[in-house]
N, C-alpha and C. Protein backbone atom coordinates (compact mmCIF):
# COMPACT_ATOMS: atom_id res chain seq x y z
N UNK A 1 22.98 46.65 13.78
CA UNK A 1 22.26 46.71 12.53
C UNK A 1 22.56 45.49 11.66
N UNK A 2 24.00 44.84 11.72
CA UNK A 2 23.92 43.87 11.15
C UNK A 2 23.60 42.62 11.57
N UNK A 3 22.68 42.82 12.94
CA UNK A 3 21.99 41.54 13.20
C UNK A 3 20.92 41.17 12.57
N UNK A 4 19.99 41.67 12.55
CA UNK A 4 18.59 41.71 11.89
C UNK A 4 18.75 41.27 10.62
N UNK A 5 19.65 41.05 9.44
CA UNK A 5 20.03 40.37 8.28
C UNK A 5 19.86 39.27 8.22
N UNK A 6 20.96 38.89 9.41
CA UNK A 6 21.41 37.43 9.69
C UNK A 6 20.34 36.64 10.82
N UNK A 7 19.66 37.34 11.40
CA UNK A 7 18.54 36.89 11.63
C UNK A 7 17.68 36.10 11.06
N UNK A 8 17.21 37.05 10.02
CA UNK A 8 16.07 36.93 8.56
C UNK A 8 16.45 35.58 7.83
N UNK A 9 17.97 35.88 7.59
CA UNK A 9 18.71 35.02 6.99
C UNK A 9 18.62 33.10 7.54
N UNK A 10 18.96 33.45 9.05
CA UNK A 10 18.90 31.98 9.80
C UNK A 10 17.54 31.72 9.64
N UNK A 11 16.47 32.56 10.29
CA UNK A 11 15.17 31.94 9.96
C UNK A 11 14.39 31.55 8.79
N UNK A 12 14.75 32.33 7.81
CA UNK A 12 14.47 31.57 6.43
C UNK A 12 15.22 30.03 6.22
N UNK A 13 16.29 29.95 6.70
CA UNK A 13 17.35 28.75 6.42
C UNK A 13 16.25 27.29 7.00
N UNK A 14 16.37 27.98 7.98
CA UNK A 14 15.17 26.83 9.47
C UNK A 14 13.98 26.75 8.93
N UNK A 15 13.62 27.76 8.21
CA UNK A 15 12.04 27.35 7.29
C UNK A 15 12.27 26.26 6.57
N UNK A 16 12.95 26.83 5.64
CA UNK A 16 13.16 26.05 4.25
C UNK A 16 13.41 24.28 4.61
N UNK A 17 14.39 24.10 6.02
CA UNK A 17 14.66 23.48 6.00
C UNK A 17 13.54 22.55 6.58
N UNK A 18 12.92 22.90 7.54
CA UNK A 18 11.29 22.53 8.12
C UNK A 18 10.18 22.14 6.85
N UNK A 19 10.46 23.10 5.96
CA UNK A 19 9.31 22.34 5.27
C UNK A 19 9.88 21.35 4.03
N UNK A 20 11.22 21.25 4.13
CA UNK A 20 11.99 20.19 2.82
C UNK A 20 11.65 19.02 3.66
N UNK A 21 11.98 19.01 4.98
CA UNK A 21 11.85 18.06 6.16
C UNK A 21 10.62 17.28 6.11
N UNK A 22 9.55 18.31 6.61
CA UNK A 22 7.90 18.12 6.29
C UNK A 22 7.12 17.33 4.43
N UNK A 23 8.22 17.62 3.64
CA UNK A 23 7.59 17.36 2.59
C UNK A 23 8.21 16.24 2.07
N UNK A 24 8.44 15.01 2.77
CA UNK A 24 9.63 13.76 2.18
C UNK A 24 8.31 12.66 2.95
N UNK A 25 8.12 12.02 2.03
CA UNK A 25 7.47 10.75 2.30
C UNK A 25 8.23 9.85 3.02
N UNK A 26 7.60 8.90 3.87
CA UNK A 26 8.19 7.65 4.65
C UNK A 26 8.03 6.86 3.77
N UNK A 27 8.74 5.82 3.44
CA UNK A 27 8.64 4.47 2.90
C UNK A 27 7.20 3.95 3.69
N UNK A 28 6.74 2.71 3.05
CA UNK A 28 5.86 2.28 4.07
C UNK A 28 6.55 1.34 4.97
N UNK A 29 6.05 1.40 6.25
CA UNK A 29 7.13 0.24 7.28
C UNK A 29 6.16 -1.19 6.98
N UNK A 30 7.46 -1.96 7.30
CA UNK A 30 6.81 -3.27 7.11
C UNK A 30 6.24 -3.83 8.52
N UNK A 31 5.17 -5.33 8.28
CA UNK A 31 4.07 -4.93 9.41
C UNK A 31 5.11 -5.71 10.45
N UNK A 32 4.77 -5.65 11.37
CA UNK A 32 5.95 -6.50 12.66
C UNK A 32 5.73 -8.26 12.85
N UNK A 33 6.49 -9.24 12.94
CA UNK A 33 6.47 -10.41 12.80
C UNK A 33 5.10 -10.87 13.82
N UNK A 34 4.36 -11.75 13.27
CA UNK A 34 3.80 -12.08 14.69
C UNK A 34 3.94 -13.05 14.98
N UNK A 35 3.52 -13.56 16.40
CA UNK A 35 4.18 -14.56 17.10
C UNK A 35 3.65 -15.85 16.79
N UNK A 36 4.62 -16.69 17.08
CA UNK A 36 3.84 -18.11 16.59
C UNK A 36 2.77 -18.39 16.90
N UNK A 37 1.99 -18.82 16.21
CA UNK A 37 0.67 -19.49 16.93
C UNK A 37 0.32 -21.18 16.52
N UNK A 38 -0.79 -21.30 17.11
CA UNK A 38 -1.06 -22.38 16.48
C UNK A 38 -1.25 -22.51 15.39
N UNK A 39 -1.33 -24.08 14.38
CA UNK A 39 -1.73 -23.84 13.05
C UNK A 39 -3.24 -23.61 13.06
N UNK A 40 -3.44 -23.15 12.20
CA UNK A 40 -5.41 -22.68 12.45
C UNK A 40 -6.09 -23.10 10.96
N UNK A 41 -7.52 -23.52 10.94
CA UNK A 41 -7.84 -23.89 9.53
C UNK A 41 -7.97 -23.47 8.70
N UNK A 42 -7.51 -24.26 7.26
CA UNK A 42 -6.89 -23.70 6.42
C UNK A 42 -8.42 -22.31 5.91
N UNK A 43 -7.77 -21.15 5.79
CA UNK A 43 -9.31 -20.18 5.10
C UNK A 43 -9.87 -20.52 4.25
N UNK A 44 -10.94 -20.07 3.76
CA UNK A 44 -11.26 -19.80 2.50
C UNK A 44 -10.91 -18.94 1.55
N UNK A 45 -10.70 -19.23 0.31
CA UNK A 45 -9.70 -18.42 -0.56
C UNK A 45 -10.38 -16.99 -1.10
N UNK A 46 -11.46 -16.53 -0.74
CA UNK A 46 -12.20 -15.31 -0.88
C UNK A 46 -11.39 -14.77 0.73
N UNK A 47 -11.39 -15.35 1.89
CA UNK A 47 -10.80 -14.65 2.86
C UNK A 47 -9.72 -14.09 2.83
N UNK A 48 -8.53 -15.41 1.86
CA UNK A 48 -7.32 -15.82 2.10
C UNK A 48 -6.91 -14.22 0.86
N UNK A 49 -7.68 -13.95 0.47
CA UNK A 49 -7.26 -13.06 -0.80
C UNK A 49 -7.59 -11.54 -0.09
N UNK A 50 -8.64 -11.90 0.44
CA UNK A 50 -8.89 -10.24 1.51
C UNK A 50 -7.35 -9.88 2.51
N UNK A 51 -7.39 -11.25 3.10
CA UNK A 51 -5.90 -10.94 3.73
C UNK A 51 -4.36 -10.34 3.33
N UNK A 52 -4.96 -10.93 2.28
CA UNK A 52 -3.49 -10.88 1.43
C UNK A 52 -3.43 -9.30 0.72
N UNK A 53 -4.94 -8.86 0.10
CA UNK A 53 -5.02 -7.59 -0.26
C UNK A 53 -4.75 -6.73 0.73
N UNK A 54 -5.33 -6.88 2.09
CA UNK A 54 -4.99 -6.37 3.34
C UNK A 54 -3.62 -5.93 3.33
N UNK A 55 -2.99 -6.96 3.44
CA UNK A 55 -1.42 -6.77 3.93
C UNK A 55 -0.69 -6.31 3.10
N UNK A 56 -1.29 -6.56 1.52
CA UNK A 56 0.56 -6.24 0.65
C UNK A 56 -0.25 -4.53 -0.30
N UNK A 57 -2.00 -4.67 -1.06
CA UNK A 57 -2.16 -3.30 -1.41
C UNK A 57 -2.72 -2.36 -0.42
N UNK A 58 -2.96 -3.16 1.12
CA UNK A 58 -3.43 -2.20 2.13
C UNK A 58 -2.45 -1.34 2.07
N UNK A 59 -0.63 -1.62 1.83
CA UNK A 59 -0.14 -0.79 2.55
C UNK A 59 -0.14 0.45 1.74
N UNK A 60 -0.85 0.59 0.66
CA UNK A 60 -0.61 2.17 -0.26
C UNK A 60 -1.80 2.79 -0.19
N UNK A 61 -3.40 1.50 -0.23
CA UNK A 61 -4.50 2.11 -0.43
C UNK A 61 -5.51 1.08 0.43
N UNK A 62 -6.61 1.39 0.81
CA UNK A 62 -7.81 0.42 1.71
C UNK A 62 -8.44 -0.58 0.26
N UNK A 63 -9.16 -1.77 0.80
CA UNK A 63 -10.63 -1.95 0.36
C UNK A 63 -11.60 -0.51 -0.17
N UNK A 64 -11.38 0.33 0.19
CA UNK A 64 -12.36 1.09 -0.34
C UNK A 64 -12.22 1.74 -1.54
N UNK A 65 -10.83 1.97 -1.97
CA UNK A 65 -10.64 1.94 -3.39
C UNK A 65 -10.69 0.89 -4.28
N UNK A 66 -10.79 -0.43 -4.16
CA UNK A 66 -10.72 -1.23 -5.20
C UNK A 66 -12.89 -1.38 -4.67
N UNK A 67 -13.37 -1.15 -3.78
CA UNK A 67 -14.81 -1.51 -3.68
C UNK A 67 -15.53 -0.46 -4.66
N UNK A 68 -15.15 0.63 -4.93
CA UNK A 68 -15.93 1.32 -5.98
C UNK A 68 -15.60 0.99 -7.32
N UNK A 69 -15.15 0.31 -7.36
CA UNK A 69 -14.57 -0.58 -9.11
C UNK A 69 -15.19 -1.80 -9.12
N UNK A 70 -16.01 -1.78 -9.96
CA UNK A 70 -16.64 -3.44 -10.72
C UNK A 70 -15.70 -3.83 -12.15
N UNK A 71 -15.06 -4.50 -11.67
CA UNK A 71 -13.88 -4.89 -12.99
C UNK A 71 -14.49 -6.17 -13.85
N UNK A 72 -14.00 -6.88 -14.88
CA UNK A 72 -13.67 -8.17 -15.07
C UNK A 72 -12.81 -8.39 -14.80
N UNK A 73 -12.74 -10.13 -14.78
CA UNK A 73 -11.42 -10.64 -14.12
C UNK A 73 -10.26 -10.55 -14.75
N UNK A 74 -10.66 -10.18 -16.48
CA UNK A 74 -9.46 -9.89 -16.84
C UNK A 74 -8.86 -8.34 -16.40
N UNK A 75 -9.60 -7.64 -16.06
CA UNK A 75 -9.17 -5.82 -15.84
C UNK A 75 -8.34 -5.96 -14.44
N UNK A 76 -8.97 -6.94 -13.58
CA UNK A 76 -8.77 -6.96 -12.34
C UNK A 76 -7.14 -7.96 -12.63
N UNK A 77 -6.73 -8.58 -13.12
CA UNK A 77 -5.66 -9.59 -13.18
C UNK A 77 -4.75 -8.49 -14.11
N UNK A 78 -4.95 -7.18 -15.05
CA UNK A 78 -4.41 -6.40 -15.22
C UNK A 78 -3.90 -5.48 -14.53
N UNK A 79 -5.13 -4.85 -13.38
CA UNK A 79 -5.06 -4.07 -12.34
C UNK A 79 -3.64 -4.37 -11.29
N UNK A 80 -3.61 -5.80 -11.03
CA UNK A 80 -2.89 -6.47 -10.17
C UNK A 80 -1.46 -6.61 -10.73
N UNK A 81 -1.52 -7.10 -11.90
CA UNK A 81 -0.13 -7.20 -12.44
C UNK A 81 0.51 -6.10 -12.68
N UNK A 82 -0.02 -4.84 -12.60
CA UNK A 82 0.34 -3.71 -12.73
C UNK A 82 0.96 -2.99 -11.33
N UNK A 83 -0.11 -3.43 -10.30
CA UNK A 83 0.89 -3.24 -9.03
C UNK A 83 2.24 -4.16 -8.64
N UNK A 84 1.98 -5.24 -9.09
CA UNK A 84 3.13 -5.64 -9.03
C UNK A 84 4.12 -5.33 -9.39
N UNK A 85 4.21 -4.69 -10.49
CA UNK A 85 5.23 -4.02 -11.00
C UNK A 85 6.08 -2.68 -10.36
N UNK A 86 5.12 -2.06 -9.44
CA UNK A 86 5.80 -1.27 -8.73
C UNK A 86 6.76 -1.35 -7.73
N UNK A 87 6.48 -2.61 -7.14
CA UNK A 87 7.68 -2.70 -6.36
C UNK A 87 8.48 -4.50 -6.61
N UNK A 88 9.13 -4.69 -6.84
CA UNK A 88 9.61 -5.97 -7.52
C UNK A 88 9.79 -6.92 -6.34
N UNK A 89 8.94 -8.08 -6.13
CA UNK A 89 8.84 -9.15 -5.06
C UNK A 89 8.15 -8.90 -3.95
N UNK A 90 7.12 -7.97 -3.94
CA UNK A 90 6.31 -7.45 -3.46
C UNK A 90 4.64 -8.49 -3.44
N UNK A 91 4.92 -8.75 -4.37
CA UNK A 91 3.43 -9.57 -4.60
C UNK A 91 3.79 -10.95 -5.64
N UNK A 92 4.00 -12.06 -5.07
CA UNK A 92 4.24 -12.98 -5.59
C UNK A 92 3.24 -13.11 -6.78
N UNK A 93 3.41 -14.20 -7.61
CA UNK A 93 2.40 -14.60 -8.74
C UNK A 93 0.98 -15.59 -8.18
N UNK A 94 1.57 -16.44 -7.14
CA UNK A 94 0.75 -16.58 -6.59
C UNK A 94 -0.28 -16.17 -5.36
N UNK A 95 0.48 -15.23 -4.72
CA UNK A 95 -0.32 -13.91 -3.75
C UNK A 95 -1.62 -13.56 -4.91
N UNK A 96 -0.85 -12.81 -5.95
CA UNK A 96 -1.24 -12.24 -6.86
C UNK A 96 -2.36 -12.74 -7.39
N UNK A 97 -2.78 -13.91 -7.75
CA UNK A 97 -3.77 -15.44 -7.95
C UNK A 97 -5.00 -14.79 -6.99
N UNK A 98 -4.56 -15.31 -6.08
CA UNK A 98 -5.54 -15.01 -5.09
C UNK A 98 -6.15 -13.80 -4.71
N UNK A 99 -5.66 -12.95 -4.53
CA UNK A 99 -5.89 -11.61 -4.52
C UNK A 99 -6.92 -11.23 -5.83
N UNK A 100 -6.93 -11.43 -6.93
CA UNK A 100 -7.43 -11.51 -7.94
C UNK A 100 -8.70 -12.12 -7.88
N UNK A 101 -8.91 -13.48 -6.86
CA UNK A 101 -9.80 -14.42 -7.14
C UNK A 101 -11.03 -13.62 -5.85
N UNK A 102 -10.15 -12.96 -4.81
CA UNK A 102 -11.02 -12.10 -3.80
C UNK A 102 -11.78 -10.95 -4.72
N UNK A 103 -10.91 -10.10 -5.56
CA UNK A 103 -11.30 -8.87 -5.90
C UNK A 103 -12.74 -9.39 -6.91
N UNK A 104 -12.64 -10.36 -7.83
CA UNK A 104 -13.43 -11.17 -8.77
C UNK A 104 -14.62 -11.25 -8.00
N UNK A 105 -14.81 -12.21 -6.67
CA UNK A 105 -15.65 -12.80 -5.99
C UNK A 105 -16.07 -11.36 -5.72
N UNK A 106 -15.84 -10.18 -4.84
CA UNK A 106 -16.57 -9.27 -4.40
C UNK A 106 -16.62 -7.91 -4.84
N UNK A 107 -15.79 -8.12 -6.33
CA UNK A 107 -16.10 -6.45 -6.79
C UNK A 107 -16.19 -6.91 -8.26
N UNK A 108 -16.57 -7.79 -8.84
CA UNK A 108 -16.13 -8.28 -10.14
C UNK A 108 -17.48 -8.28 -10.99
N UNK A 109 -17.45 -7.98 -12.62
CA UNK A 109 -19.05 -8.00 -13.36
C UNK A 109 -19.44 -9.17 -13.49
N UNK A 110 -20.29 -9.03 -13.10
CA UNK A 110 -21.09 -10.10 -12.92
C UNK A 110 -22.05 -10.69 -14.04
């Protein structure tokens, strides 16, 4: 009779602990080095800013959240400096430049 307690008991423990487990965010991983290549020509800075949005606000959210926003460039250079702030050396000032000058060129009032 005094199994069935301690039963109840362990399996609640293994729940709790399954879903504390289940409910912890991953950091985001960083992307993997890639291999040398050749040097290749220099982009264009509407590309060079897609890339860059790609790699450093891809890793929290897509293009498709900043594509339903028509900003000015000043909202958008607010927008940006504001992520930067979340994680410190995350988005240089000049990443940041550019990234700005992409979002302007293809989501910006016109």
């Amino acid at each position: 009779m005094r199994v069935r307690p301690l039963v109840l008991i362990v399996l609640s423990v293994m729940l709790l602990a399954f879903a504390i487990g289940c409910g912890k965010q991953e950091p985001p991983k960083p992307a993997a080095p890639a291999a040398p290549a050749a040097p290749a020509a220099p982009a264009a800075p509407a590309s060079d800013g897609k890339t860059l949005f790609d790699n450093k606000c891809g890793v929290c959210h897509g293009i498709d959240r900043a594509a339903v926003r028509v900003e000015t460039k000043e909202k958008w250079v607010s927008i940006v400096k504001d992520m930067q702030g979340k994680k410190a050396d995350w988005i240089s000032d000049a990443e940041a430049a550019k990234i700005v000058e992409f979002l302007v060129a293809e989501h910006g009032k016109k």
